[in-house]
PDB file of N, CA and C in Angstrom:
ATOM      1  N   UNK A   1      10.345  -1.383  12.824  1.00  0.00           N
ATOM      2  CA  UNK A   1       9.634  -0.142  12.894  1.00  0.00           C
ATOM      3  C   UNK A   1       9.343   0.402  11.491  1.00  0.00           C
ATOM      4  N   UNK A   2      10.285   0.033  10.245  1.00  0.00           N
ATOM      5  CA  UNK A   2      10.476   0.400   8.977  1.00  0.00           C
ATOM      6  C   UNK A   2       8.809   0.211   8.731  1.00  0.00           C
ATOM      7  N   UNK A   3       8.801  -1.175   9.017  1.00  0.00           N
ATOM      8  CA  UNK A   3       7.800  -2.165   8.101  1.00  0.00           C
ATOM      9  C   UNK A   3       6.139  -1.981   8.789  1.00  0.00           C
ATOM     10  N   UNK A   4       6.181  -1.192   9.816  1.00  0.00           N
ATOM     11  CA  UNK A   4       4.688  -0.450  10.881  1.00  0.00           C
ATOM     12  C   UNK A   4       4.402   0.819   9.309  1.00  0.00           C
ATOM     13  N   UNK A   5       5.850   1.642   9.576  1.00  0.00           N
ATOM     14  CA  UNK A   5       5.422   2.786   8.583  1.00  0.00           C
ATOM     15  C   UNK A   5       4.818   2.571   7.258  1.00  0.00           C
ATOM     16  N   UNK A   6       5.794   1.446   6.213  1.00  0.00           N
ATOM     17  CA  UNK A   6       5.475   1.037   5.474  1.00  0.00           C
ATOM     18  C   UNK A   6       3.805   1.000   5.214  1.00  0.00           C
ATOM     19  N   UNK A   7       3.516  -0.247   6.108  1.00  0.00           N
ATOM     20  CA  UNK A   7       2.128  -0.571   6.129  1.00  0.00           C
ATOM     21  C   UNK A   7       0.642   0.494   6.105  1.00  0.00           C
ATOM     22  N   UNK A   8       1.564   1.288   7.408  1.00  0.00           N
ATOM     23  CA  UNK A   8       0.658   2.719   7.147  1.00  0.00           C
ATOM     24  C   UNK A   8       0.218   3.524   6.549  1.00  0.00           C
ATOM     25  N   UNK A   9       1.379   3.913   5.713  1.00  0.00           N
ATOM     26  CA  UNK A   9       1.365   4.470   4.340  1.00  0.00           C
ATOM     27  C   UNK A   9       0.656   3.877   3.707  1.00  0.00           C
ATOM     28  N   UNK A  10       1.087   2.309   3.122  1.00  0.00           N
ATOM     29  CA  UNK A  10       0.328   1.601   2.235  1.00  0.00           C
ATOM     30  C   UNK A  10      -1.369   1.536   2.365  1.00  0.00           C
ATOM     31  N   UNK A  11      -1.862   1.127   3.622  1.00  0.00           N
ATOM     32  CA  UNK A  11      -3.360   1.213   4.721  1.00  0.00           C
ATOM     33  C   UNK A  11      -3.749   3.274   3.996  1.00  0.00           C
ATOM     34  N   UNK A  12      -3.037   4.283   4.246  1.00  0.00           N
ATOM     35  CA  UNK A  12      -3.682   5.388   3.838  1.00  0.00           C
ATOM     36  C   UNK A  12      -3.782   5.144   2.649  1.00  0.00           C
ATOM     37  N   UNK A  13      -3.095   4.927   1.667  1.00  0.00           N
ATOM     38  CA  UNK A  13      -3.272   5.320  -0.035  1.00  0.00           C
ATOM     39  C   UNK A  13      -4.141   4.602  -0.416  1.00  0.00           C
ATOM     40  N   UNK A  14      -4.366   2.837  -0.104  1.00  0.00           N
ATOM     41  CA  UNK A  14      -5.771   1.938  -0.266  1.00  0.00           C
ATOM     42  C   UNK A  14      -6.908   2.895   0.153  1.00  0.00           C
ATOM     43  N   UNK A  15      -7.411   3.225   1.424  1.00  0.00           N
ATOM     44  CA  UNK A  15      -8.402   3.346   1.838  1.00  0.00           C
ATOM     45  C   UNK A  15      -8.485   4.497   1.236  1.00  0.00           C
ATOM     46  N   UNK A  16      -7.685   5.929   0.666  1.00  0.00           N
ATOM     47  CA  UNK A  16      -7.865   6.720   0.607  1.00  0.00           C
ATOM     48  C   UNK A  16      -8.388   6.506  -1.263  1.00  0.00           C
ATOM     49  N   UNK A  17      -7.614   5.716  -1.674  1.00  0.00           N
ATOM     50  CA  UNK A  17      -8.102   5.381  -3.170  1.00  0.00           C
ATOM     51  C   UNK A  17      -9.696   4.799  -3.306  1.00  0.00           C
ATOM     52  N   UNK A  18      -9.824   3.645  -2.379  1.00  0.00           N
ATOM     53  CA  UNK A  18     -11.259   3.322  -2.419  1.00  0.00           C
ATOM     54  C   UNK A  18     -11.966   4.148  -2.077  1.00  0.00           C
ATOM     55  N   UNK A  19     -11.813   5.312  -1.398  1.00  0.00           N
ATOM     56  CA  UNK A  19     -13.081   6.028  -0.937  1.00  0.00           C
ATOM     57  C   UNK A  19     -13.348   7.131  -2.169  1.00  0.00           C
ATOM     58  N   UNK A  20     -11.919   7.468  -3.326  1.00  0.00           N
ATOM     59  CA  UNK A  20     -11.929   8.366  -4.482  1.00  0.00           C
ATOM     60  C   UNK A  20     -12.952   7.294  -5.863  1.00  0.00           C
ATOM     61  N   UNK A  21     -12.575   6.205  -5.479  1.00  0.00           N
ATOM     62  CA  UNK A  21     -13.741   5.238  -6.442  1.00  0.00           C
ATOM     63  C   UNK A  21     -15.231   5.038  -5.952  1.00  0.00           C
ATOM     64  N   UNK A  22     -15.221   4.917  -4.980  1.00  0.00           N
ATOM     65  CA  UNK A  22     -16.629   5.229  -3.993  1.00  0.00           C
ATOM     66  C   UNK A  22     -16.862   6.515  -4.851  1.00  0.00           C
ATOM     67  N   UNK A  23     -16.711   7.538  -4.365  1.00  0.00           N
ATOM     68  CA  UNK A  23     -17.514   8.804  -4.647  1.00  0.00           C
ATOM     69  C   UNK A  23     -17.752   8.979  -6.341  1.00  0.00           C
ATOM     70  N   UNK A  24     -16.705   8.413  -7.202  1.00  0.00           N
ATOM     71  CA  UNK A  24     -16.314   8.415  -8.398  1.00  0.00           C
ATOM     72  C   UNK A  24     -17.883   7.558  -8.820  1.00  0.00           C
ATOM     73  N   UNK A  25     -17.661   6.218  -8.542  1.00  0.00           N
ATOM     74  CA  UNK A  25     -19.048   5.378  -8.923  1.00  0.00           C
ATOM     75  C   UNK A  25     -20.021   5.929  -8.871  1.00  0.00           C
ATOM     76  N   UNK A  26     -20.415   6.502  -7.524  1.00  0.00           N
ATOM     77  CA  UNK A  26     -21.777   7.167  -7.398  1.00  0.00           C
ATOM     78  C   UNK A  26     -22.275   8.198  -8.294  1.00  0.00           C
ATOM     79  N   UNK A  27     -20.736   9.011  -8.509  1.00  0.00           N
ATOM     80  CA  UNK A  27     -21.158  10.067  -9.715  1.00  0.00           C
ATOM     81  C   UNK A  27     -21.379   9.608 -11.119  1.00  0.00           C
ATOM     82  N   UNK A  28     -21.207   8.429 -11.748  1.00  0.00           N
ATOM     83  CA  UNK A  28     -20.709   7.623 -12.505  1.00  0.00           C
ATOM     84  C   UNK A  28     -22.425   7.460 -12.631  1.00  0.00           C
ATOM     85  N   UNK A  29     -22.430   6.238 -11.682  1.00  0.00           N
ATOM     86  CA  UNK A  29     -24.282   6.434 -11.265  1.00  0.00           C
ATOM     87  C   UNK A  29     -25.170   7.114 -11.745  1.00  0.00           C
ATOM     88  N   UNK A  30     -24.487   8.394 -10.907  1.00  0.00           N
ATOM     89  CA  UNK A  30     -25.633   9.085 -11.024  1.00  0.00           C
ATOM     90  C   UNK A  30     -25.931   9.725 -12.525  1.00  0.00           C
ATOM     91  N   UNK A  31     -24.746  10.046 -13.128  1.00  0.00           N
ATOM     92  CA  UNK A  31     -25.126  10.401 -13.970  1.00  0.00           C
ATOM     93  C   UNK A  31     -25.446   9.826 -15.471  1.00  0.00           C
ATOM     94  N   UNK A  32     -25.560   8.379 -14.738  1.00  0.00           N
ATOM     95  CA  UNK A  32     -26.416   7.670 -16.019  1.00  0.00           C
ATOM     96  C   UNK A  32     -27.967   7.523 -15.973  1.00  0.00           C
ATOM     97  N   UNK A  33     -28.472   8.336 -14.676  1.00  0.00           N
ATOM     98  CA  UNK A  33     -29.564   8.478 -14.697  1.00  0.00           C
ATOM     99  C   UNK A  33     -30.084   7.173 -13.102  1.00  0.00           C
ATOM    100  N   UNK A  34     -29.361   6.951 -12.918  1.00  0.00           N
ATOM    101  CA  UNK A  34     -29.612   5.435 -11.320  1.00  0.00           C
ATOM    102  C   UNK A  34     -29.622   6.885  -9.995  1.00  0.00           C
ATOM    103  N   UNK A  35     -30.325   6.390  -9.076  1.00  0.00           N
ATOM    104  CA  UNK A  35     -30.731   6.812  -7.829  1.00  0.00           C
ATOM    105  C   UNK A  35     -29.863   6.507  -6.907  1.00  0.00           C
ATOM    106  N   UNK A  36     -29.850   5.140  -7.126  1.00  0.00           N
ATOM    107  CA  UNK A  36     -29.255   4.396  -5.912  1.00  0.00           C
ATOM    108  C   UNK A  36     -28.260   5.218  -5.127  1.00  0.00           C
ATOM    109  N   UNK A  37     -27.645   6.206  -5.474  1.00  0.00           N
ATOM    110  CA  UNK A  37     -26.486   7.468  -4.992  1.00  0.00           C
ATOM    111  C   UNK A  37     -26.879   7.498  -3.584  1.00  0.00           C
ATOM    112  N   UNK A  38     -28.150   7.843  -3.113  1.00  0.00           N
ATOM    113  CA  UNK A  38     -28.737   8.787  -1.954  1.00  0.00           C
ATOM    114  C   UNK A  38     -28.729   7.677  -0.871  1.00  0.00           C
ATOM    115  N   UNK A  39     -28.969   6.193  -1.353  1.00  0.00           N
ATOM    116  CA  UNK A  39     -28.817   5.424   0.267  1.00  0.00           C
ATOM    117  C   UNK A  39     -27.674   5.071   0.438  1.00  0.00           C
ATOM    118  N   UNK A  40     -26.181   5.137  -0.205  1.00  0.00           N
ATOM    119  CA  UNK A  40     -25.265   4.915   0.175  1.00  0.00           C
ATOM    120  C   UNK A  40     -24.306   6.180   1.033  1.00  0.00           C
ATOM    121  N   UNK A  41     -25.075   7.013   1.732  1.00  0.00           N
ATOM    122  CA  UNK A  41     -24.478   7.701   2.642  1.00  0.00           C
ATOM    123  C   UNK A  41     -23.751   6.874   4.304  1.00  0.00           C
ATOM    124  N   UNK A  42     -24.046   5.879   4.107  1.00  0.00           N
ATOM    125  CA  UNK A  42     -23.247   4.865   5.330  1.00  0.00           C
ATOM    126  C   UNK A  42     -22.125   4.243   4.421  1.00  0.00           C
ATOM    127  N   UNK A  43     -21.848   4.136   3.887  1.00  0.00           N
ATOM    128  CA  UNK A  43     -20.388   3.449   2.808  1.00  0.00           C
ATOM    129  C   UNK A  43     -19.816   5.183   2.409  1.00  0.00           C
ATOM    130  N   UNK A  44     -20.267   6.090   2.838  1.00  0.00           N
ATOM    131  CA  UNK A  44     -19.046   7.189   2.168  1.00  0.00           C
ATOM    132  C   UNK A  44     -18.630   7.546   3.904  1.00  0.00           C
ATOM    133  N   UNK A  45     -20.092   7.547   4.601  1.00  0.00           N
ATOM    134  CA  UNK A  45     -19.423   7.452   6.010  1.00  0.00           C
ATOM    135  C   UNK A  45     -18.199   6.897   7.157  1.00  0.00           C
ATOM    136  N   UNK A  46     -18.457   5.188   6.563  1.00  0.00           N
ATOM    137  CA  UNK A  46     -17.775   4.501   7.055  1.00  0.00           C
ATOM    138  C   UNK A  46     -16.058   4.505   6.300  1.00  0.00           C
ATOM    139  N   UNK A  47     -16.185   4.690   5.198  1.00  0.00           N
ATOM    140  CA  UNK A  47     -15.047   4.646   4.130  1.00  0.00           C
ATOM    141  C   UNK A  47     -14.339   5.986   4.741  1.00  0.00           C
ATOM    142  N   UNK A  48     -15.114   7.237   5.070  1.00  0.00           N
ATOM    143  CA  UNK A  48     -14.945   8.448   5.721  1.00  0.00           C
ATOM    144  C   UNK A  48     -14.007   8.354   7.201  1.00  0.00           C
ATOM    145  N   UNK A  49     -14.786   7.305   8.062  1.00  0.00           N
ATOM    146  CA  UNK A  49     -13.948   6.862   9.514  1.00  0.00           C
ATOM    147  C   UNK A  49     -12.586   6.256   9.244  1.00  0.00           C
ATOM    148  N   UNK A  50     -12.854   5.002   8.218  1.00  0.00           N
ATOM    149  CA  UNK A  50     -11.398   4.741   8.300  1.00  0.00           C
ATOM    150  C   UNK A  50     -10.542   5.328   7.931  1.00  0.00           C
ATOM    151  N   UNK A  51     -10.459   6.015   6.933  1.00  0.00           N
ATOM    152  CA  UNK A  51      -9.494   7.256   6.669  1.00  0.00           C
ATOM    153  C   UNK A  51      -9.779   8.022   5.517  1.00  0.00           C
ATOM    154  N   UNK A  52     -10.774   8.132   4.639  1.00  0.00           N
ATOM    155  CA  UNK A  52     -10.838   8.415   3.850  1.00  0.00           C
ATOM    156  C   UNK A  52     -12.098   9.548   3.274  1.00  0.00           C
ATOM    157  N   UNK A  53     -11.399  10.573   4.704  1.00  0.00           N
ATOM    158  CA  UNK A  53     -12.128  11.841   4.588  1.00  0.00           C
ATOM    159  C   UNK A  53     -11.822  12.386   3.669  1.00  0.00           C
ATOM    160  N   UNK A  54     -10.775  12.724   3.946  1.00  0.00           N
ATOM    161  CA  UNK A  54     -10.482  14.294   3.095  1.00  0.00           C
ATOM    162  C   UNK A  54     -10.285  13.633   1.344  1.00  0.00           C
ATOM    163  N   UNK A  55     -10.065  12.154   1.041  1.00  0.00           N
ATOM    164  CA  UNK A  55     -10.496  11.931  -0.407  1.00  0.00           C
ATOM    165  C   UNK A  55     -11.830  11.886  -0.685  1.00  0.00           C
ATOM    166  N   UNK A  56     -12.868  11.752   0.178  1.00  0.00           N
ATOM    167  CA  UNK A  56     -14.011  11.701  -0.267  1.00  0.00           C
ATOM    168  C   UNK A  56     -14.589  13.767  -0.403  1.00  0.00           C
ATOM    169  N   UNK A  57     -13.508  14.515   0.381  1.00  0.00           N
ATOM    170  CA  UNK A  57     -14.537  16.013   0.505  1.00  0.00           C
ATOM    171  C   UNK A  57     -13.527  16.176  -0.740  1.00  0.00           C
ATOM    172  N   UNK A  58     -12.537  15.644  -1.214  1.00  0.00           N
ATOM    173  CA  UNK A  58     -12.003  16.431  -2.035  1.00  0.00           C
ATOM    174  C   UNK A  58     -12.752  15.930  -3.464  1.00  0.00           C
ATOM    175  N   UNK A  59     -12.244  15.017  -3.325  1.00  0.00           N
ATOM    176  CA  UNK A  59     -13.844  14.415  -4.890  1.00  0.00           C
ATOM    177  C   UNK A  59     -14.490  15.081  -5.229  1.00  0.00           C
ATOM    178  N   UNK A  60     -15.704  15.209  -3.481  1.00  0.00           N
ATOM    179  CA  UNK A  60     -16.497  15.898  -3.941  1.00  0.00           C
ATOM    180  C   UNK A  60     -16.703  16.870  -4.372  1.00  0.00           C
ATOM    181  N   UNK A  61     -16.254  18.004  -4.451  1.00  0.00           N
ATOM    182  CA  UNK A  61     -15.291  19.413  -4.724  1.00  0.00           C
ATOM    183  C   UNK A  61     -15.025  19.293  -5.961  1.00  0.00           C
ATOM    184  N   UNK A  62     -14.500  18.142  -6.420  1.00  0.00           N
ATOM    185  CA  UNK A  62     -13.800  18.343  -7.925  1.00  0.00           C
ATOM    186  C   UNK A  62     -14.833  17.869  -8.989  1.00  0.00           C
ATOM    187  N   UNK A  63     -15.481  16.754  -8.215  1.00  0.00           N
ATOM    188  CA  UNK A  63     -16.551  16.456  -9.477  1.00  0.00           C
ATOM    189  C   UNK A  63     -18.031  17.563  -9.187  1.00  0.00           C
ATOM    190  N   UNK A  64     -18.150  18.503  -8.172  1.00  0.00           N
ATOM    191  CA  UNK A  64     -19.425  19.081  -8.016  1.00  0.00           C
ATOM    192  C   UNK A  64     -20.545  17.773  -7.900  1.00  0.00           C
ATOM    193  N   UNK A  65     -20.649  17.172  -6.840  1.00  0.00           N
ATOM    194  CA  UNK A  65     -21.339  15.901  -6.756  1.00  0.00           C
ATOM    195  C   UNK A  65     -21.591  15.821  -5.144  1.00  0.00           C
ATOM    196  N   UNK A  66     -23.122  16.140  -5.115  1.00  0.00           N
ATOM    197  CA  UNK A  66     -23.620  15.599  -3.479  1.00  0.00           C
ATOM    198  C   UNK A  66     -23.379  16.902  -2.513  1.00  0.00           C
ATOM    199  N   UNK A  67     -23.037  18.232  -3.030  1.00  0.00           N
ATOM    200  CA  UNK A  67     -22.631  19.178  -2.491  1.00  0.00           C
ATOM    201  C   UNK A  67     -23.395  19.292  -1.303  1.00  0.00           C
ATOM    202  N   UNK A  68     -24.930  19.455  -1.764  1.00  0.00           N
ATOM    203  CA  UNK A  68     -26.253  20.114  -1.255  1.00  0.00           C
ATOM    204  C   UNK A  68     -26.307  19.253   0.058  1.00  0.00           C
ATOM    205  N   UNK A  69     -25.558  17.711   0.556  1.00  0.00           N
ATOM    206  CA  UNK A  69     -26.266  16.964   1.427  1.00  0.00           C
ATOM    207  C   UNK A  69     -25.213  17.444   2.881  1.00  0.00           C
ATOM    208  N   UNK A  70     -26.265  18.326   3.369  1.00  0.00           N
ATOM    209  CA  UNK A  70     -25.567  18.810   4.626  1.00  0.00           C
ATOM    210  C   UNK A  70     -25.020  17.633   5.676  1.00  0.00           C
ATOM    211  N   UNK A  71     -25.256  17.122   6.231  1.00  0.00           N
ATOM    212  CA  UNK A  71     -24.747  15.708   7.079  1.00  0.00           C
ATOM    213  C   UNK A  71     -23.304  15.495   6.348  1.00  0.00           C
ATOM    214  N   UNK A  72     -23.057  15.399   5.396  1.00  0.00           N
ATOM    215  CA  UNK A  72     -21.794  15.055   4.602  1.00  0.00           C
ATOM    216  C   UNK A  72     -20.437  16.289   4.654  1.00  0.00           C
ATOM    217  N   UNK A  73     -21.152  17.259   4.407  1.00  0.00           N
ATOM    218  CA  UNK A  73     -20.597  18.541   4.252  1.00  0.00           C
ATOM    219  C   UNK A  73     -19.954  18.997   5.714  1.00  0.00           C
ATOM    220  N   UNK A  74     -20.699  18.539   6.305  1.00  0.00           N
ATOM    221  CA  UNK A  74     -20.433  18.861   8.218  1.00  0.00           C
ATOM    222  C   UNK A  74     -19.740  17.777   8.786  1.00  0.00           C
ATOM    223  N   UNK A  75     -19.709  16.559   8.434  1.00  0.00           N
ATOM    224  CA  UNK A  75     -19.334  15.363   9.046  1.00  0.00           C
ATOM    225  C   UNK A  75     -17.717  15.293   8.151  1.00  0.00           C
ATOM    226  N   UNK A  76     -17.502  15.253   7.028  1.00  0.00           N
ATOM    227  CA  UNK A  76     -16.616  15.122   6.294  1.00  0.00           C
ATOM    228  C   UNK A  76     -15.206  15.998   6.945  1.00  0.00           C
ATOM    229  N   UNK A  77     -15.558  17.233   7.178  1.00  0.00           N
ATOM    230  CA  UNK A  77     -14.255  17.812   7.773  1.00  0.00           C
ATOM    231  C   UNK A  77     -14.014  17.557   8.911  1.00  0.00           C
ATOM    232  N   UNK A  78     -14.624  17.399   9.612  1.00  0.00           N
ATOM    233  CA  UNK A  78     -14.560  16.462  11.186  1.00  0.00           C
ATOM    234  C   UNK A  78     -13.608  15.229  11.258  1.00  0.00           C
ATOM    235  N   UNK A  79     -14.278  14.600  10.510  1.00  0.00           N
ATOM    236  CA  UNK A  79     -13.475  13.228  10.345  1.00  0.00           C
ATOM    237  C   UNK A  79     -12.025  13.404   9.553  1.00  0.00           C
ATOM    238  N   UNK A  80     -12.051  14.309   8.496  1.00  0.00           N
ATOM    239  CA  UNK A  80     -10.480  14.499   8.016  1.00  0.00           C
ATOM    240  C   UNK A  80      -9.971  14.598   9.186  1.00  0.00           C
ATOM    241  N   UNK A  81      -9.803  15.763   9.971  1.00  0.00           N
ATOM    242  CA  UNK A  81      -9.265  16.184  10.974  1.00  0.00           C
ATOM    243  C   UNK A  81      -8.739  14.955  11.966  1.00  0.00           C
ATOM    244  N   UNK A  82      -9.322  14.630  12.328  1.00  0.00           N
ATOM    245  CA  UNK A  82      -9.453  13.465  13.016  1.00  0.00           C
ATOM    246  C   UNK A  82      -8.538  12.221  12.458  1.00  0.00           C
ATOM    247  N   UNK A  83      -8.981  11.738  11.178  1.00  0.00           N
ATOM    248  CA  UNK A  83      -7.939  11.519  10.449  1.00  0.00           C
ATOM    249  C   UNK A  83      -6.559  12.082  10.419  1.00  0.00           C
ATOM    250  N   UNK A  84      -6.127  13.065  10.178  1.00  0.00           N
ATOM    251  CA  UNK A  84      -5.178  13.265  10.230  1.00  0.00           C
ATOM    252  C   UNK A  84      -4.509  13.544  11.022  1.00  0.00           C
ATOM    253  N   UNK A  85      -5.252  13.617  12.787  1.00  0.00           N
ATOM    254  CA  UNK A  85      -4.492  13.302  13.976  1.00  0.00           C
ATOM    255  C   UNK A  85      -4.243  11.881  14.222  1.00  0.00           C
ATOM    256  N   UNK A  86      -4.650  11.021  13.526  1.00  0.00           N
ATOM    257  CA  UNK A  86      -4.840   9.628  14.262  1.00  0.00           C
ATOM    258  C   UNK A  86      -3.457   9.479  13.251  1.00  0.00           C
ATOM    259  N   UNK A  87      -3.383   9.594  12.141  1.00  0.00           N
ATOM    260  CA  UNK A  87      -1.923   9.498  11.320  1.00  0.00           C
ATOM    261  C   UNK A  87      -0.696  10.184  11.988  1.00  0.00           C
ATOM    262  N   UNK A  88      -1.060  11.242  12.071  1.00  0.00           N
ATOM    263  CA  UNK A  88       0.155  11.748  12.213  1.00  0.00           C
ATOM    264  C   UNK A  88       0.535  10.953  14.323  1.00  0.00           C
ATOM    265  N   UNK A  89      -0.075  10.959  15.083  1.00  0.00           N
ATOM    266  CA  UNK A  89       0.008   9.848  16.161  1.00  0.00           C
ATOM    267  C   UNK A  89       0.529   8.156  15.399  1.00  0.00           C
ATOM    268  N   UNK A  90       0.304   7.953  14.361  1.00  0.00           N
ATOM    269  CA  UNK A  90       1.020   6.391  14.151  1.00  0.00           C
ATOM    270  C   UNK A  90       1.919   6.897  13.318  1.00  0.00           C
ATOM    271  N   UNK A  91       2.555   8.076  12.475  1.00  0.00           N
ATOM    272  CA  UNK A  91       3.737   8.202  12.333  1.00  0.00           C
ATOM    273  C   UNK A  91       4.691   8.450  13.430  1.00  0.00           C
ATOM    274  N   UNK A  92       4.037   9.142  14.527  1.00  0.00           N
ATOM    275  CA  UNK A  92       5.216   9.543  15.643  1.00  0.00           C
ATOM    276  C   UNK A  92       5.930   8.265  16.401  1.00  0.00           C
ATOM    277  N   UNK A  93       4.652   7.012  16.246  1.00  0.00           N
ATOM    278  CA  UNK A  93       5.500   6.071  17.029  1.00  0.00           C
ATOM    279  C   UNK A  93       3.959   5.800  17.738  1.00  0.00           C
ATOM    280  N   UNK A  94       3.564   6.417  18.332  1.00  0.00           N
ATOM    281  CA  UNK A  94       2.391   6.026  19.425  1.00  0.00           C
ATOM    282  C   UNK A  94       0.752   5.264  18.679  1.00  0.00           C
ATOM    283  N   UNK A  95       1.361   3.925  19.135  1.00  0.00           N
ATOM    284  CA  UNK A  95       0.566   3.232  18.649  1.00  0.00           C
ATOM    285  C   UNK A  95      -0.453   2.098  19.798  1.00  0.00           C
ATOM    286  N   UNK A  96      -1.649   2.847  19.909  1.00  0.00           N
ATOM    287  CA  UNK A  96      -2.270   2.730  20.811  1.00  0.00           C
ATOM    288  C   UNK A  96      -3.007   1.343  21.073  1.00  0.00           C
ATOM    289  N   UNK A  97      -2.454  -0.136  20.026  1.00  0.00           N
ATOM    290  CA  UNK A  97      -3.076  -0.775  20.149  1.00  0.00           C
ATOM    291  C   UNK A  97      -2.150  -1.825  19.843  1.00  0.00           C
ATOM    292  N   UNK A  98      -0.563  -1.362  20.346  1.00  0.00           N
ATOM    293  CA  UNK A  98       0.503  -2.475  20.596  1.00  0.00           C
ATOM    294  C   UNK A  98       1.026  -2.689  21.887  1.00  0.00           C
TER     295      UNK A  98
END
């Protein structure tokens, strides 16, 4: 049971790190003057589902980056939430796909 938690933990801090380099790049991007920022709203999405809401709204927040794109702004706290019921359900034990 140690080694479920373990993993979990380990599974949040990855996904939650890649999605802080995701948003990081794009700003990185963007502010060398590249576009490309605006079609990768399905990779902050998807990076968003697996768990890595609330690092991507918090990024965004800290670097002032992508504020203005409503879909993001509305979708982002949704999915934390969500996120952080689906965690705190595989810390309790209830693991819906053993």
């Amino acid at each position: 049971m140690t080694l479920l938690y373990v993993l979990l933990s380990v599974y949040i801090l990855a996904i939650n790190f890649y999605s802080f380099r995701l948003v990081k790049t794009q700003h990185d991007d963007w502010e060398a003057g590249g576009d490309t920022f605006q079609r990768q709203n399905g990779k902050l999405l998807l990076a968003a589902l697996l768990g890595g809401a609330a690092a991507i709204y918090l990024t965004m927040f800290l670097l002032r980056f992508r504020l203005s794109n409503l879909l993001l702004m509305i979708v982002l706290p949704i999915f934390a939430v969500l996120n952080f019921y689906c965690f705190v359900l595989g810390f309790r034990g209830i693991y819906l796909f053993l």
